[in-house]
Protein backbone atom coordinates (compact mmCIF):
# COMPACT_ATOMS: atom_id res chain seq x y z
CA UNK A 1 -12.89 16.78 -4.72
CA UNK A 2 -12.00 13.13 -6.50
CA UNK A 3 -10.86 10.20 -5.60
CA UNK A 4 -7.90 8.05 -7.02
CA UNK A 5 -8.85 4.01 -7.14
CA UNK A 6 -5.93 1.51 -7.19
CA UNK A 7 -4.75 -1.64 -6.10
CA UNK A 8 -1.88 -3.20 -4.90
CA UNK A 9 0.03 -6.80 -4.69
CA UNK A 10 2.15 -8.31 -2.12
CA UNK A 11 2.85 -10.96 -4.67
CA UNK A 12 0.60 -13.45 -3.09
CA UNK A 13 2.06 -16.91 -4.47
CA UNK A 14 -0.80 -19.10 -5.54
CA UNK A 15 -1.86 -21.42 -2.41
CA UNK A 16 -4.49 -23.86 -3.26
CA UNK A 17 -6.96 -23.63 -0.51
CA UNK A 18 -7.94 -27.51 -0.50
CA UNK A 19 -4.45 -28.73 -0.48
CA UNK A 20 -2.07 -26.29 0.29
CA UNK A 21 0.36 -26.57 -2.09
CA UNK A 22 2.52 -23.04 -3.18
CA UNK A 23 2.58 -22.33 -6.50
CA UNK A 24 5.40 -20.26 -8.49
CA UNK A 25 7.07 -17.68 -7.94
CA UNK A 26 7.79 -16.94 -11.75
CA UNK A 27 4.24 -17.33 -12.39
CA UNK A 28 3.48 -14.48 -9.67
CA UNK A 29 5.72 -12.32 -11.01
CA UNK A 30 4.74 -12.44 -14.34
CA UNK A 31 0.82 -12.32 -13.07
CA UNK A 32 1.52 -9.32 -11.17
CA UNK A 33 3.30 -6.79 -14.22
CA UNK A 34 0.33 -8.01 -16.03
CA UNK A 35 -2.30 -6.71 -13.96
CA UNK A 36 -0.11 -3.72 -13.73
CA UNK A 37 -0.18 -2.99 -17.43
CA UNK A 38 -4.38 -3.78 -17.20
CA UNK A 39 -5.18 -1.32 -14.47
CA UNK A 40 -3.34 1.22 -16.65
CA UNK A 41 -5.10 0.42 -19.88
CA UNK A 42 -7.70 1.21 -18.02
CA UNK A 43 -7.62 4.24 -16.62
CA UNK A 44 -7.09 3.49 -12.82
CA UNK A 45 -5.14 5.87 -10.74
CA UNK A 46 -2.30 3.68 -8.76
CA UNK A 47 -0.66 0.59 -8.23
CA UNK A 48 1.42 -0.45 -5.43
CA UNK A 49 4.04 -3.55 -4.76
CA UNK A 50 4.67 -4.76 -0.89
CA UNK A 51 7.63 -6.09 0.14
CA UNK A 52 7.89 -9.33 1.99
CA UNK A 53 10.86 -11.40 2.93
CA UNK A 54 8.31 -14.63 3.49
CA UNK A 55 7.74 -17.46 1.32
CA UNK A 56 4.48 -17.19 0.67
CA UNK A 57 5.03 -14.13 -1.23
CA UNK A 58 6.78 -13.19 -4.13
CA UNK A 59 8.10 -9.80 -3.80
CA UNK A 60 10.92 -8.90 -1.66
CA UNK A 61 12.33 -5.75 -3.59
CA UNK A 62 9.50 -3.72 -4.80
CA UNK A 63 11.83 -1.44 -6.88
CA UNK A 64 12.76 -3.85 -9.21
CA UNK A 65 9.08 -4.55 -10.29
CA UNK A 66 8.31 -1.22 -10.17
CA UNK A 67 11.17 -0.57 -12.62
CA UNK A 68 9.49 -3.20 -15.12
CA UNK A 69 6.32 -2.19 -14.42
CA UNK A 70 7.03 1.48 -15.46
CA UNK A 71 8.55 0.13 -18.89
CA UNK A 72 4.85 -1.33 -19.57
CA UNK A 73 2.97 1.72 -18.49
CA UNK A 74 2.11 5.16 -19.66
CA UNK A 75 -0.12 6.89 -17.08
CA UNK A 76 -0.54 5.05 -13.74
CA UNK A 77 1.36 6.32 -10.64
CA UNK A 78 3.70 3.17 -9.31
CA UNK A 79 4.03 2.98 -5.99
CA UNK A 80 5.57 1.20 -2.91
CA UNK A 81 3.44 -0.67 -0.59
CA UNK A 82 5.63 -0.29 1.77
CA UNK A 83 9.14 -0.11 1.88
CA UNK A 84 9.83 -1.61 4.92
CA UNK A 85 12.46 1.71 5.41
CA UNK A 86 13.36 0.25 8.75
CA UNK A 87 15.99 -1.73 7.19
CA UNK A 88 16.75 -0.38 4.29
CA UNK A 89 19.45 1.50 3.87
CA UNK A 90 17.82 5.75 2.71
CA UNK A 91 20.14 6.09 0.16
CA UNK A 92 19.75 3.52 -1.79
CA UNK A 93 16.12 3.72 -1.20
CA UNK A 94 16.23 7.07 -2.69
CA UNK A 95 18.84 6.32 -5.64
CA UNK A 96 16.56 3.54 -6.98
CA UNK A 97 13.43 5.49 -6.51
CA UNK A 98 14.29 8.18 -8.02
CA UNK A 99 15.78 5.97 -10.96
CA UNK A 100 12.37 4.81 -11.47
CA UNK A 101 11.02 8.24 -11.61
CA UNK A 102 13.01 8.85 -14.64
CA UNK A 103 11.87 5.86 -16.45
CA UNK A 104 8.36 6.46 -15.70
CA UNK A 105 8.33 10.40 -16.78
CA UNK A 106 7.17 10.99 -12.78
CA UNK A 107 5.42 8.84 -11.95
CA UNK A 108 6.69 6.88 -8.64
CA UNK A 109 5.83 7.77 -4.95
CA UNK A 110 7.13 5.72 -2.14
CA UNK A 111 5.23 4.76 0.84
CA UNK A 112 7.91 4.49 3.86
CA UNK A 113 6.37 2.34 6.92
CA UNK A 114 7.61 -0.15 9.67
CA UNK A 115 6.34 -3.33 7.92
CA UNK A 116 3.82 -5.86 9.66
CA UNK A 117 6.20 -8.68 9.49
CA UNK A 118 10.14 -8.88 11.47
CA UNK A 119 11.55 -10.84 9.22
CA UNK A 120 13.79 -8.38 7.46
CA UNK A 121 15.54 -7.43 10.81
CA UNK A 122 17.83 -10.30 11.56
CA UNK A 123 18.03 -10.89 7.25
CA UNK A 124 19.82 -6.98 7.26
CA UNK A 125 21.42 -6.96 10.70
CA UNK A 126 18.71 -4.82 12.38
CA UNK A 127 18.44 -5.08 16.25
CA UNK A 128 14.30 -5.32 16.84
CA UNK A 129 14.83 -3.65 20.02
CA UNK A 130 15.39 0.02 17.80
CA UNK A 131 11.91 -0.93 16.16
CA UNK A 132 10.80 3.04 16.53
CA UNK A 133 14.40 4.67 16.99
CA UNK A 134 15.40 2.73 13.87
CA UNK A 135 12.24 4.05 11.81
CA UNK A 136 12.38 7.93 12.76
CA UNK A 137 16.08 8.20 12.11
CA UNK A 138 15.59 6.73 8.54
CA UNK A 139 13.16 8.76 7.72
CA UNK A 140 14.53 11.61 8.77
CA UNK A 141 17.20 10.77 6.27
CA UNK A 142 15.03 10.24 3.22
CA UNK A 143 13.37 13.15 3.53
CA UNK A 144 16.92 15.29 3.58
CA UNK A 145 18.10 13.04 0.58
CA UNK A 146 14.24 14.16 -0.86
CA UNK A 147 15.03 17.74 -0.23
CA UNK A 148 18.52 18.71 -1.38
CA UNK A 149 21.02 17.34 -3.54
CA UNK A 150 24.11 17.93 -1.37
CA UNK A 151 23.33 16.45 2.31
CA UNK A 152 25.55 16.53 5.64
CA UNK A 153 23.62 14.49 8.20
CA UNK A 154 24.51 12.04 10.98
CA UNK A 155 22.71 9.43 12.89
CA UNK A 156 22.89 6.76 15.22
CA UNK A 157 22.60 3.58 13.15
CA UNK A 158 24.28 5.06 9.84
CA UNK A 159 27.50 6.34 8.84
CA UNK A 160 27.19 9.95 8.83
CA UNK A 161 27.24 12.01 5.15
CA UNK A 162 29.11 15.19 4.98
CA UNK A 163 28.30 17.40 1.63
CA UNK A 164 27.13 14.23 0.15
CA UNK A 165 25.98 14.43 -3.30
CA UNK A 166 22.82 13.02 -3.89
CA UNK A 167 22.32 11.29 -7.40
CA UNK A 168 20.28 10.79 -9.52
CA UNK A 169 17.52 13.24 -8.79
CA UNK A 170 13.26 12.74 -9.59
CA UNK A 171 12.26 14.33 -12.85
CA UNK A 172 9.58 16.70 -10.86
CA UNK A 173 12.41 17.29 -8.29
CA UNK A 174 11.18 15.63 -4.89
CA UNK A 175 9.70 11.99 -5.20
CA UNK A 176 6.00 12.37 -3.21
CA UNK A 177 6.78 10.16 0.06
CA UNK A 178 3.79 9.04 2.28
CA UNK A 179 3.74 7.35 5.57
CA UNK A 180 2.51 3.99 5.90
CA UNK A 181 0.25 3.16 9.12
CA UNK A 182 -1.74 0.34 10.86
CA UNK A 183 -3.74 2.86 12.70
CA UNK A 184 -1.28 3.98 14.86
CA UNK A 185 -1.89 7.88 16.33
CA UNK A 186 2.25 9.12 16.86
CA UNK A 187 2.31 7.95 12.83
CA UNK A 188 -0.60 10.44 12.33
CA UNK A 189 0.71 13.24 13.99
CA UNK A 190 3.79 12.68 12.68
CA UNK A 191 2.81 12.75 8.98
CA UNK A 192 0.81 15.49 9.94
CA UNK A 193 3.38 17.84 11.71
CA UNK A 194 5.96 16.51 8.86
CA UNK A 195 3.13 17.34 6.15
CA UNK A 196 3.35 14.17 4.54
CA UNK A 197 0.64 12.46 2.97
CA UNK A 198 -0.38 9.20 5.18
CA UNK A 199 -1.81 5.61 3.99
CA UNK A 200 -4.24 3.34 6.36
CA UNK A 201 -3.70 0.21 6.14
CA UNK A 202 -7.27 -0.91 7.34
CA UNK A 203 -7.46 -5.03 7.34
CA UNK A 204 -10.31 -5.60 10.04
CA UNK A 205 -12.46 -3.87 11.75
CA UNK A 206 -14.69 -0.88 11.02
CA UNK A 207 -12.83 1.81 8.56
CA UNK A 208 -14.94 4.57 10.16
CA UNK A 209 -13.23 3.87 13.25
CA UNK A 210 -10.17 5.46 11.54
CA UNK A 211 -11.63 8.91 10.83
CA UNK A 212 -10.86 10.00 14.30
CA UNK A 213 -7.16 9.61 13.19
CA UNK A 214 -7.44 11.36 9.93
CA UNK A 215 -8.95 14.07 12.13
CA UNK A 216 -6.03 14.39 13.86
CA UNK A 217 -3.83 13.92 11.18
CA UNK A 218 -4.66 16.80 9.54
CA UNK A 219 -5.36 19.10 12.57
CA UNK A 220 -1.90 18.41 13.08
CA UNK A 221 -0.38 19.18 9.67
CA UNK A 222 -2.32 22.66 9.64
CA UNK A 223 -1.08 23.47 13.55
CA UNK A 224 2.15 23.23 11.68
CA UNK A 225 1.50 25.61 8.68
CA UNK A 226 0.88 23.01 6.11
CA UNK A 227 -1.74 23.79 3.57
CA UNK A 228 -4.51 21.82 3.77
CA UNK A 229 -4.71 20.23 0.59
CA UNK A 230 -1.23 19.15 0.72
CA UNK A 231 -2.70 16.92 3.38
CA UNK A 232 -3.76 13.85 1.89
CA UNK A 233 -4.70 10.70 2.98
CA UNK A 234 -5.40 7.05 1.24
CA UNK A 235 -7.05 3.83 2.81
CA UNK A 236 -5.86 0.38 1.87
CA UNK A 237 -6.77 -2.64 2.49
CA UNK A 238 -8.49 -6.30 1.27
CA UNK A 239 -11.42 -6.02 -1.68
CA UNK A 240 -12.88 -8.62 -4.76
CA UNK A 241 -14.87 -7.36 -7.29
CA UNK A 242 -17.64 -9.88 -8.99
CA UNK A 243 -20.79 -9.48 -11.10
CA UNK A 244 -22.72 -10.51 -8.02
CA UNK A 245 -22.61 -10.07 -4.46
CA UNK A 246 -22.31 -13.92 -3.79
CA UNK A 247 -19.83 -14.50 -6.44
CA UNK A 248 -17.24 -11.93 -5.13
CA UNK A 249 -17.99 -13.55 -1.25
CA UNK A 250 -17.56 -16.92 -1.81
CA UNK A 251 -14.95 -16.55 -4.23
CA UNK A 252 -12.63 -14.54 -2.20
CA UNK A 253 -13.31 -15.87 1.20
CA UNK A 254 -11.45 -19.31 0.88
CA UNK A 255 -7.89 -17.04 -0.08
CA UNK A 256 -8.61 -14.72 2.34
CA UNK A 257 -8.98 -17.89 4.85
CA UNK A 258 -6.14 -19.01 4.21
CA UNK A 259 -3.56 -15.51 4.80
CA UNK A 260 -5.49 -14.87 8.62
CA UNK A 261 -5.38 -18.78 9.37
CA UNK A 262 -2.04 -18.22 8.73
CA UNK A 263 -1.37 -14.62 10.42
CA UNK A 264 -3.65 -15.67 13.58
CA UNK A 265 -1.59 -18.96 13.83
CA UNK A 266 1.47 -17.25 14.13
CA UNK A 267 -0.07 -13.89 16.00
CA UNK A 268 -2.05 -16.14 18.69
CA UNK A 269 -5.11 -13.73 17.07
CA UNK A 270 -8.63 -16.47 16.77
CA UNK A 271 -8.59 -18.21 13.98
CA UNK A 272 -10.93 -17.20 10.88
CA UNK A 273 -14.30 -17.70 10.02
CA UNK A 274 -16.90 -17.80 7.14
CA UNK A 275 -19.11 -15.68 10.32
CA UNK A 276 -16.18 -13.41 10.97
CA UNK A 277 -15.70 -12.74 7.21
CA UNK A 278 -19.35 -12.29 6.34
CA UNK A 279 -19.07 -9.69 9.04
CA UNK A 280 -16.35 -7.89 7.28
CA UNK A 281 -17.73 -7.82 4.03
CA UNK A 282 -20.76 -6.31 5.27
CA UNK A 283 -21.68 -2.82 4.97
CA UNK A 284 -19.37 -1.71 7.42
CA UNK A 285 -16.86 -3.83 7.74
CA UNK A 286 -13.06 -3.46 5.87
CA UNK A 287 -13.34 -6.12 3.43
CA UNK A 288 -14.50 -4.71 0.26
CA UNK A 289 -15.58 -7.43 -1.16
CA UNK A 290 -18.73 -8.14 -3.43
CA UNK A 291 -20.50 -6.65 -6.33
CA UNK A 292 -19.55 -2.90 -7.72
CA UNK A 293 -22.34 -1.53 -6.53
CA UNK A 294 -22.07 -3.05 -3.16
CA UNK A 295 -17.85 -1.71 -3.16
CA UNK A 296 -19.07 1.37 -4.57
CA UNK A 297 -21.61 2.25 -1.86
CA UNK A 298 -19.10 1.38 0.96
CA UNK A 299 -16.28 3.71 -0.75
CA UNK A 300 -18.86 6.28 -0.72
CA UNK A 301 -20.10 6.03 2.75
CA UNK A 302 -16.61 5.93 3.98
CA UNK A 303 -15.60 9.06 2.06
CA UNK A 304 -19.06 10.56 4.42
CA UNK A 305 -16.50 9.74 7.58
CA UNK A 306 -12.86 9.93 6.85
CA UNK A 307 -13.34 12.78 3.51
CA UNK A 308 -10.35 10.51 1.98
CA UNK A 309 -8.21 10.85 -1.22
CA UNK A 310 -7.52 7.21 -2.48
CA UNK A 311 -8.66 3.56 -2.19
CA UNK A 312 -6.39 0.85 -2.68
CA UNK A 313 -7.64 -2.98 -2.73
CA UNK A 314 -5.46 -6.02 -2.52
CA UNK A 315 -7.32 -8.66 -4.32
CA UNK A 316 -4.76 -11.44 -4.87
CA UNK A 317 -4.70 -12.71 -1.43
CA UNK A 318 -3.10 -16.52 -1.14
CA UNK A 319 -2.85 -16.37 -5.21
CA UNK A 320 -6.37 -15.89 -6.11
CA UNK A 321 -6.58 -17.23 -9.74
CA UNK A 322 -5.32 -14.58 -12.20
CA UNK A 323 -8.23 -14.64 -14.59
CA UNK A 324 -10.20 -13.56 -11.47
CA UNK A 325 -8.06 -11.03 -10.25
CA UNK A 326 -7.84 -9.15 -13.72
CA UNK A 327 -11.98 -9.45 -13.92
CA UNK A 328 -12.00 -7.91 -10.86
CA UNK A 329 -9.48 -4.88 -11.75
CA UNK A 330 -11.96 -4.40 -14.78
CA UNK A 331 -14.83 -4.38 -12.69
CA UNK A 332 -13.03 -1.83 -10.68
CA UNK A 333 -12.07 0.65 -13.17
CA UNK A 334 -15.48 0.47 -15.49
CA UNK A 335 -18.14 -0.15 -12.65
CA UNK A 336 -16.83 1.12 -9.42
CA UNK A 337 -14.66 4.43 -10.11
CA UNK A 338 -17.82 6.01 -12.46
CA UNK A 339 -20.16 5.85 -9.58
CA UNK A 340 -17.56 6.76 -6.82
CA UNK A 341 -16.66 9.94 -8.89
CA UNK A 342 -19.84 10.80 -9.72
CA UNK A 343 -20.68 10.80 -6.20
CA UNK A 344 -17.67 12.53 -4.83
CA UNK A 345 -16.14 14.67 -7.72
């Protein structure tokens, strides 16, 4: 057994922690394709792009910087992280997903979730009272659109299709689709019963905690006659990479500061501290932030409890400086993925 390493970007736009000010969108955008391009030169397994309708971040369609992204690529798989398929309309979803498979020779996967944020409902017309009805209908659809090119379905909240024909289609056929999850144990039995892979988001806490739901996640997906190896599952969540422990802490934890001031503001959650963080970043806490060996070591022991396939950090948070973020991609690939495989491949 391996595991993949990757990262992914909301499109943080740059917030200076003193003052506040945003920076620019442009600038993000630009940032973002390349640290794409660098995690591919070197030799990491997956990048993913949020989407956010908020202004503090850049990205609101993640298939349109996918699309560039897999014109600057060669090898990494491109991802969604998520697609917010509660309103977004399957079709489309699939057209311009599958588009992108084509220009990247295969290599896009889509990660369909609920989204942490509301905002998209009232911007696409979606009533936030069919918050679950909405989500299971949709994805119902995209996997019939994902499994034959001619589809008659019909639905509550969509015009229905009769012998609709489904173009274009993926290069390998089907376009891998996970489910996206905050922890939540319907999603894993769903994924499981529906034998699609499944992504944890994991922002706080203890990951461990999680590997009761991977447990049933895949107990679930083999009660329903799925092989087991078709069952993966990927963690994701915050992580800074620096030569040195204190470097990577006291570098991140200002950006990271600023998002959850932000989140528990609006949430009513209590409001950050350096305490609370240095908690986190601790040996067994979600934030996998510090030095390789440190991120390394906590990968490891959390492959002991959850026996997981991928580990995705988000290390731009509030517009962390780009020279830091790339350092800390590089650190990834050329100091944290040789010890994780050797210790799990």
């Amino acid at each position: 057994m391996s595991m993949e390493l990757g990262v992914y970007s909301f499109g943080d736009i740059g917030t200076n922690p003193d003052t506040g000010a945003l920076g620019s969108p442009e600038q993000q955008l630009r940032e973002t394709l390349e640290r794409i391009r660098l995690a591919d030169e070197l030799g990491l397994d997956w990048f993913g792009i949020g989407e956010h309708h908020r202004p503090e971040y850049s990205i609101s369609s993640p298939a349109t910087v996918l699309a560039s992204a897999a014109s600057i690529t060669k090898n990494i798989t491109l991802s969604s992280a998520v697609t917010v398929l509660s309103t977004e309309d399957p079709v489309r979803v699939f057209q311009q997903f599958a588009t992108i498979d084509l220009l990247s020779s295969g290599r896009v996967e889509i990660a369909a979730g609920r989204g942490s944020f509301i905002e998209s409902f009232p911007l696409f017309g979606a009533n936030l009272a069919d918050y679950d009805a909405l989500y299971e209908e949709k994805l119902d659809l995209l996997l019939a659109l994902n499994a034959r090119e001619r589809v008659t379905w019909e639905g509550k909240f969509r015009p229905a299709l009769t012998d609709a024909l489904i173009l274009p289609r993926p290069s390998r056929g089907k376009l891998p689709i996970w489910i996206a999850t905050g922890g939540n144990p319907e999603s894993s039995m769903r994924a499981g019963y529906l034998g699609l892979p499944i992504n944890y988001a994991i922002i706080g806490g203890y990951p461990e905690q999680f590997a009761p739901l991977a447990k049933l996640y895949r107990e679930a997906g083999e009660a329903a006659g799925h092989v087991a190896s078709d069952l993966r599952v990927a963690v994701s969540g915050p992580g800074f990479l620096a030569k040195t422990s204190q470097e990577a802490k006291d570098t991140f934890y200002p950006y990271w500061k600023t998002s959850m001031t932000k989140i528990a503001a609006e949430r009513g959650f209590t409001a950050p501290s350096r305490l609370g963080f240095d908690t986190q970043v601790a040996r067994r806490g979600a934030i996998f932030a510090g030095s390789p060996n440190e991120v390394a070591d906590k990968m490891i022991r959390l492959h002991e409890h959850m026996a997981y396939d991928r580990h995705a950090l988000q290390m731009d948070w509030s517009g962390l400086p780009h020279a830091q973020v790339m350092r800390s991609i590089e650190l990834l690939a050329t100091d944290v993925m040789p010890q994780v495989q050797a210790a799990i491949g």
